[in-house]
Protein backbone atom coordinates (compact mmCIF):
# COMPACT_ATOMS: atom_id res chain seq x y z
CA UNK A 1 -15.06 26.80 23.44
CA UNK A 2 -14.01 24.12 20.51
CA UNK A 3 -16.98 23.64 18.38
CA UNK A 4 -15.32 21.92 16.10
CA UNK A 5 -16.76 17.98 15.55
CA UNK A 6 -13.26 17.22 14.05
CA UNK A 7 -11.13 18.75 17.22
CA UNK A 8 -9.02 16.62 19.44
CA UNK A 9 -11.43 16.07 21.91
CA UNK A 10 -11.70 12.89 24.52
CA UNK A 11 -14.31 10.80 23.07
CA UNK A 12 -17.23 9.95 24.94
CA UNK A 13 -18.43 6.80 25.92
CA UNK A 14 -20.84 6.47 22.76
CA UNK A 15 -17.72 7.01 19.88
CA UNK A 16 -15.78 4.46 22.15
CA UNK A 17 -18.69 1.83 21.75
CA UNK A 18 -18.45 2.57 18.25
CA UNK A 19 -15.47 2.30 17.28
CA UNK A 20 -15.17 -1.02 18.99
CA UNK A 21 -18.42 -2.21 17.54
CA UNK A 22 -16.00 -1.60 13.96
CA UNK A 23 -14.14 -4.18 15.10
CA UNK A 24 -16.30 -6.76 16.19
CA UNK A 25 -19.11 -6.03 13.24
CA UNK A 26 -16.05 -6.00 10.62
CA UNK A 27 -17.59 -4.68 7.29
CA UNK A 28 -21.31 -3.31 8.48
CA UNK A 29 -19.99 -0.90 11.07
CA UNK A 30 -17.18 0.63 9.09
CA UNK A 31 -19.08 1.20 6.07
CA UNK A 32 -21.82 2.80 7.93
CA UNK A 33 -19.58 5.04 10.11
CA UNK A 34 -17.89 5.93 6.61
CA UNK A 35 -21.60 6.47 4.85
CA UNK A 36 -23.41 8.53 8.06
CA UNK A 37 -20.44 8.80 11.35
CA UNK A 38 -17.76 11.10 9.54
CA UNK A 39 -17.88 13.87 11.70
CA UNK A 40 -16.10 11.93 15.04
CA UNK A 41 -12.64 11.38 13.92
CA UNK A 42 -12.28 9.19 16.45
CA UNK A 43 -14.45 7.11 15.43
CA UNK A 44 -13.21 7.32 11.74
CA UNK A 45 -10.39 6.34 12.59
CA UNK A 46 -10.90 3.33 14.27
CA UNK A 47 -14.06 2.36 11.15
CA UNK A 48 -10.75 2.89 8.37
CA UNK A 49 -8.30 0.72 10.72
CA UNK A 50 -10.84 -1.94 10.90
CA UNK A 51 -11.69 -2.04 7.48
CA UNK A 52 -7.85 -2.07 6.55
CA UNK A 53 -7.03 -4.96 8.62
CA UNK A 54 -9.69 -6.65 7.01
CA UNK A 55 -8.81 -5.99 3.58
CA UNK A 56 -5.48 -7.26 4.82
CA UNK A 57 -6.84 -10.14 6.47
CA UNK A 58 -8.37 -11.24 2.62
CA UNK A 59 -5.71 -10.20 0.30
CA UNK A 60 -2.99 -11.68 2.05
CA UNK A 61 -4.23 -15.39 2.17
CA UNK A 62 -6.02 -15.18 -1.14
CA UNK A 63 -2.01 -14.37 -2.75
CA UNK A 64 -0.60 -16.59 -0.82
CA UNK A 65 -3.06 -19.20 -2.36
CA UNK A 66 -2.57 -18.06 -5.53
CA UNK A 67 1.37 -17.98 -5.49
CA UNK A 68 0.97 -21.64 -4.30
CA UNK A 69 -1.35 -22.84 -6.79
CA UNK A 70 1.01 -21.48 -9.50
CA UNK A 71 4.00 -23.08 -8.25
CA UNK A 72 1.89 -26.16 -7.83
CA UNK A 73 0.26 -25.55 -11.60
CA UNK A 74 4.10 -24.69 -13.15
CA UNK A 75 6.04 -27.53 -11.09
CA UNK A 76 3.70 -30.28 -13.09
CA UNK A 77 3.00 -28.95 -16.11
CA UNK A 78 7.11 -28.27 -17.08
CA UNK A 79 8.96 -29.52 -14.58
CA UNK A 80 12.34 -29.03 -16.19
CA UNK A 81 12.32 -25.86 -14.39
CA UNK A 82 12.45 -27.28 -10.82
């Protein structure tokens, strides 16, 4: 028998919960599962997923905001360029 906690293994019903609780919690449940849950990959998985869609989720509109303001910022301050 596997003995393994990093195997292949179904997941039970409790690393399912979990790793759709890292979902709806967004940042508490992955950074816990990262701090005390590493042994269930499954479950690992699913916490670094979560907290890369999120991470995603932030950087994405926050350069998109930026990039705006600066054509914004550049189009009145010399606007021989546009």
């Amino acid at each position: 028998m596997d003995t393994n906690p990093l195997s292949l293994a179904k997941p039970g019903i409790g690393s399912r919960i979990v790793a759709l609780l890292a979902y709806v919690v967004v940042l508490i449940v992955p950074l816990l599962v990262l701090l005390f849950g590493r042994k269930q990959r499954f479950v690992l998985f699913h916490a670094c997923q979560s907290l890369g869609i999120t991470l995603v989720a932030i950087v994405v509109p926050l350069l998109w905001f930026m990039i705006g303001w600066l054509f914004t910022f550049f189009s009145v301050q010399v606007p021989l360029l546009y």
